[in-house]
C-alpha atoms as a PDB file:
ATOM      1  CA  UNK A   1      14.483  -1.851  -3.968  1.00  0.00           C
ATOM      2  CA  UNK A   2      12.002   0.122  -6.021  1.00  0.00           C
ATOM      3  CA  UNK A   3       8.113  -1.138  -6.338  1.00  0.00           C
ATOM      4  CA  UNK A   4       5.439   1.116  -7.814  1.00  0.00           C
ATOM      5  CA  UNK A   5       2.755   1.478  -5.274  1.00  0.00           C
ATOM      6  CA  UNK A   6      -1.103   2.462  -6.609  1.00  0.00           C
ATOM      7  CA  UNK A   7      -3.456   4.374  -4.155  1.00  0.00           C
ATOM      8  CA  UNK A   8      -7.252   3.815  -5.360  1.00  0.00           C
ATOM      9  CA  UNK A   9     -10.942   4.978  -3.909  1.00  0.00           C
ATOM     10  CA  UNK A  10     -10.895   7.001  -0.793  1.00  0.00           C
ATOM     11  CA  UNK A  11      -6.878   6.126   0.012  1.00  0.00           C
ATOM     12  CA  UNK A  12      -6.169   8.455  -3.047  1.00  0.00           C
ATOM     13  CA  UNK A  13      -7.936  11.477  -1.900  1.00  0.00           C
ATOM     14  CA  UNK A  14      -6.804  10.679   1.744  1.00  0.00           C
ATOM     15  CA  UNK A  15      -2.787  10.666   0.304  1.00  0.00           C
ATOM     16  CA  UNK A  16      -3.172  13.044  -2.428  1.00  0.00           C
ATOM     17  CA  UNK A  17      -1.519  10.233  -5.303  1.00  0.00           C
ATOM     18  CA  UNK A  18      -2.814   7.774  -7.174  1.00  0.00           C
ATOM     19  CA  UNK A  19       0.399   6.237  -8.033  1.00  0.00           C
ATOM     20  CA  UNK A  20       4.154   7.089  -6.942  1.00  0.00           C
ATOM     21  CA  UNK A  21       7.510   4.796  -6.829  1.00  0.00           C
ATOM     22  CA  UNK A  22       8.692   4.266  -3.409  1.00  0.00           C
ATOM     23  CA  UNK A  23      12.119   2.668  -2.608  1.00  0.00           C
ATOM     24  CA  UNK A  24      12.064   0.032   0.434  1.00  0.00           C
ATOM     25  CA  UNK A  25      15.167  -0.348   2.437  1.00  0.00           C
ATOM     26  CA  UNK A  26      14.585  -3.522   4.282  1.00  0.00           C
ATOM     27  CA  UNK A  27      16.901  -7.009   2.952  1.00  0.00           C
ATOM     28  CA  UNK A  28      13.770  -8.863   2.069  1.00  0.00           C
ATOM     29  CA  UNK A  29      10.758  -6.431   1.894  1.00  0.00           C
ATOM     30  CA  UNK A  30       7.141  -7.286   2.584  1.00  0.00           C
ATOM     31  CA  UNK A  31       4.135  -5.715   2.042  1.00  0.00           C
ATOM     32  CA  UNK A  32       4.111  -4.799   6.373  1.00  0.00           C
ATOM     33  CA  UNK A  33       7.557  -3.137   5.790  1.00  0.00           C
ATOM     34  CA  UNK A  34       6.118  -1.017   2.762  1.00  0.00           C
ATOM     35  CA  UNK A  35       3.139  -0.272   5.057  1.00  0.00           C
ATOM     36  CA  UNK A  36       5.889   0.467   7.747  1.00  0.00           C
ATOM     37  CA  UNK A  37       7.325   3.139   5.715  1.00  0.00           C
ATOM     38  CA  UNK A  38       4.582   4.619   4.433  1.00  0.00           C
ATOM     39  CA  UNK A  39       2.929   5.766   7.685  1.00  0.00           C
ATOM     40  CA  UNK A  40       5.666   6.747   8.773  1.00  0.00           C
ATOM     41  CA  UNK A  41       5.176   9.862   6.892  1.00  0.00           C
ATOM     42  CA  UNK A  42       3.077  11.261   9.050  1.00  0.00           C
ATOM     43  CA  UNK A  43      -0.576  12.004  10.300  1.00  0.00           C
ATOM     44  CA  UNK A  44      -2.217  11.385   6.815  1.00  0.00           C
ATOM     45  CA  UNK A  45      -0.366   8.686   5.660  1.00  0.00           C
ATOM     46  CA  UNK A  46      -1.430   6.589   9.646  1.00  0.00           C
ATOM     47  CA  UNK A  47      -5.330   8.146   8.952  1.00  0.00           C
ATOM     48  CA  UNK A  48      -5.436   6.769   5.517  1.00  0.00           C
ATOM     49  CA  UNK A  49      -3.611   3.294   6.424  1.00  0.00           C
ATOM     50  CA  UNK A  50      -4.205   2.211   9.850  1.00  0.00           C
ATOM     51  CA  UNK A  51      -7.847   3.048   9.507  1.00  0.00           C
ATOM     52  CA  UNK A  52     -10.050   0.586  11.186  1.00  0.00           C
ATOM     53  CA  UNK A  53     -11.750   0.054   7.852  1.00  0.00           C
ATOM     54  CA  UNK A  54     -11.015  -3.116   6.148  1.00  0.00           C
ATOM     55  CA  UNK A  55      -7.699  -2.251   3.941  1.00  0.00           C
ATOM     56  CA  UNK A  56      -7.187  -4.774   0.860  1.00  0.00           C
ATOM     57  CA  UNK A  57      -3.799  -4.672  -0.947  1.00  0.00           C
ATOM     58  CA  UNK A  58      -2.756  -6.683  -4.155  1.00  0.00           C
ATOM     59  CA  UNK A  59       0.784  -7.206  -5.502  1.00  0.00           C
ATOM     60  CA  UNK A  60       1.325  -7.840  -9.332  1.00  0.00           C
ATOM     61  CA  UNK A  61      -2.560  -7.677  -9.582  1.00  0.00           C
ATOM     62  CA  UNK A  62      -3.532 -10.643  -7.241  1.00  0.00           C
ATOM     63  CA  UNK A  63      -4.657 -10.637  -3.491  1.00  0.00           C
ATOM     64  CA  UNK A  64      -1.907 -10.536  -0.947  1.00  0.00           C
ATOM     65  CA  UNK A  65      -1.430  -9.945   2.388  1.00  0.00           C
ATOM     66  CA  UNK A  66       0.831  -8.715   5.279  1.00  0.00           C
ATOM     67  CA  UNK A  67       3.414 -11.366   4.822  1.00  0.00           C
ATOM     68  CA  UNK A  68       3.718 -11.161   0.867  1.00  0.00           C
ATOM     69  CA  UNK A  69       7.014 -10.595  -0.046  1.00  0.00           C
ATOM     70  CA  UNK A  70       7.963  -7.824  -1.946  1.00  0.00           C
ATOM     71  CA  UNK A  71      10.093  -8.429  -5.771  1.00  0.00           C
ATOM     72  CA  UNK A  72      12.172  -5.402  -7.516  1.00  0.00           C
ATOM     73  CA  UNK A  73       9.492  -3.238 -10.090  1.00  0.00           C
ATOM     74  CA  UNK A  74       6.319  -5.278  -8.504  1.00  0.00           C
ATOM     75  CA  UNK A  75       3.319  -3.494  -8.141  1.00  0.00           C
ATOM     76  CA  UNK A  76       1.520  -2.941  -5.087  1.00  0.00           C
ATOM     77  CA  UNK A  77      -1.766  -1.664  -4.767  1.00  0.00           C
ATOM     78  CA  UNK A  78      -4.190  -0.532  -1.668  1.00  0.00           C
ATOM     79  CA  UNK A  79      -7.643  -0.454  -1.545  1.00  0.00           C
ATOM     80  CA  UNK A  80     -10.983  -0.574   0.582  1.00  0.00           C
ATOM     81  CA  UNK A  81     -13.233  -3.355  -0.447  1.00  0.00           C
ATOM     82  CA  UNK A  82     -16.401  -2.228  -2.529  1.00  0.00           C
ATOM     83  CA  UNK A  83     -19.550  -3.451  -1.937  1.00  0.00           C
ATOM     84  CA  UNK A  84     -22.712  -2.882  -4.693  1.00  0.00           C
ATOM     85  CA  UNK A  85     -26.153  -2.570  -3.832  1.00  0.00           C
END
Protein backbone atom coordinates (compact mmCIF):
# COMPACT_ATOMS: atom_id res chain seq x y z
CA UNK A 1 0.00 0.00 0.00
CA UNK A 2 1.23 3.42 -1.03
CA UNK A 3 0.79 6.62 1.49
CA UNK A 4 2.57 9.90 0.82
CA UNK A 5 4.62 10.70 3.81
CA UNK A 6 5.62 14.72 4.51
CA UNK A 7 8.89 15.47 6.49
CA UNK A 8 8.61 19.18 8.01
CA UNK A 9 11.04 21.51 10.41
CA UNK A 10 14.24 19.95 11.49
CA UNK A 11 13.05 16.11 10.29
CA UNK A 12 13.47 17.54 6.68
CA UNK A 13 16.96 18.69 6.91
CA UNK A 14 17.76 15.60 9.16
CA UNK A 15 16.26 13.14 6.01
CA UNK A 16 17.09 15.28 3.19
CA UNK A 17 12.99 15.23 1.75
CA UNK A 18 10.26 17.06 2.41
CA UNK A 19 7.89 14.74 0.85
CA UNK A 20 8.37 11.16 -0.87
CA UNK A 21 5.78 8.09 -1.47
CA UNK A 22 6.69 5.13 0.47
CA UNK A 23 5.00 1.69 -0.05
CA UNK A 24 4.18 -0.30 3.35
CA UNK A 25 4.16 -4.01 3.22
CA UNK A 26 2.42 -4.95 6.36
CA UNK A 27 -1.67 -6.50 5.94
CA UNK A 28 -3.04 -3.66 7.97
CA UNK A 29 -0.42 -0.82 8.27
CA UNK A 30 -0.10 1.64 11.12
CA UNK A 31 1.60 4.58 11.60
CA UNK A 32 4.43 2.26 14.09
CA UNK A 33 4.89 -0.03 11.00
CA UNK A 34 5.58 3.11 8.67
CA UNK A 35 7.90 4.33 11.47
CA UNK A 36 9.24 0.65 11.43
CA UNK A 37 10.29 0.94 7.95
CA UNK A 38 11.51 4.08 7.83
CA UNK A 39 14.36 3.72 10.35
CA UNK A 40 15.16 0.99 9.12
CA UNK A 41 17.05 2.82 6.56
CA UNK A 42 19.69 3.48 8.46
CA UNK A 43 21.66 5.83 10.91
CA UNK A 44 19.82 9.07 9.75
CA UNK A 45 16.59 7.90 9.31
CA UNK A 46 16.87 6.26 13.63
CA UNK A 47 18.67 10.02 14.50
CA UNK A 48 15.90 11.89 12.92
CA UNK A 49 12.97 9.48 14.27
CA UNK A 50 13.77 7.90 17.45
CA UNK A 51 15.07 11.16 18.78
CA UNK A 52 14.19 11.72 22.34
CA UNK A 53 12.51 14.93 21.27
CA UNK A 54 8.83 14.92 21.29
CA UNK A 55 7.87 13.57 17.57
CA UNK A 56 4.15 14.60 16.47
CA UNK A 57 2.70 12.87 13.36
CA UNK A 58 -0.75 13.60 11.62
CA UNK A 59 -2.55 11.41 9.05
CA UNK A 60 -5.00 13.07 6.48
CA UNK A 61 -4.19 16.40 8.34
CA UNK A 62 -5.44 15.51 11.93
CA UNK A 63 -3.45 14.31 15.07
CA UNK A 64 -2.72 10.64 15.25
CA UNK A 65 -0.74 8.43 16.96
CA UNK A 66 1.22 5.09 17.08
CA UNK A 67 -1.80 2.93 16.69
CA UNK A 68 -3.54 4.95 13.74
CA UNK A 69 -4.15 2.84 11.06
CA UNK A 70 -2.86 3.47 7.88
CA UNK A 71 -5.61 3.83 4.44
CA UNK A 72 -4.25 3.48 0.62
CA UNK A 73 -3.06 7.37 -0.75
CA UNK A 74 -3.42 8.83 3.06
CA UNK A 75 -1.11 11.28 4.04
CA UNK A 76 1.16 11.08 6.81
CA UNK A 77 3.08 13.73 8.17
CA UNK A 78 6.00 14.08 11.02
CA UNK A 79 6.82 16.84 12.93
CA UNK A 80 8.39 18.35 16.24
CA UNK A 81 5.98 20.44 18.15
CA UNK A 82 6.61 24.33 17.90
CA UNK A 83 6.47 26.42 20.61
CA UNK A 84 6.31 30.63 20.18
CA UNK A 85 7.68 32.99 22.47
Amino acid sequence: MKVKVLYFGELREQVGLHEETVTVVTGTPTVADLLTELTARGAEWREALESTEPLRIAVDQEMAQLTASLRPNCEVAFFRPVTGG
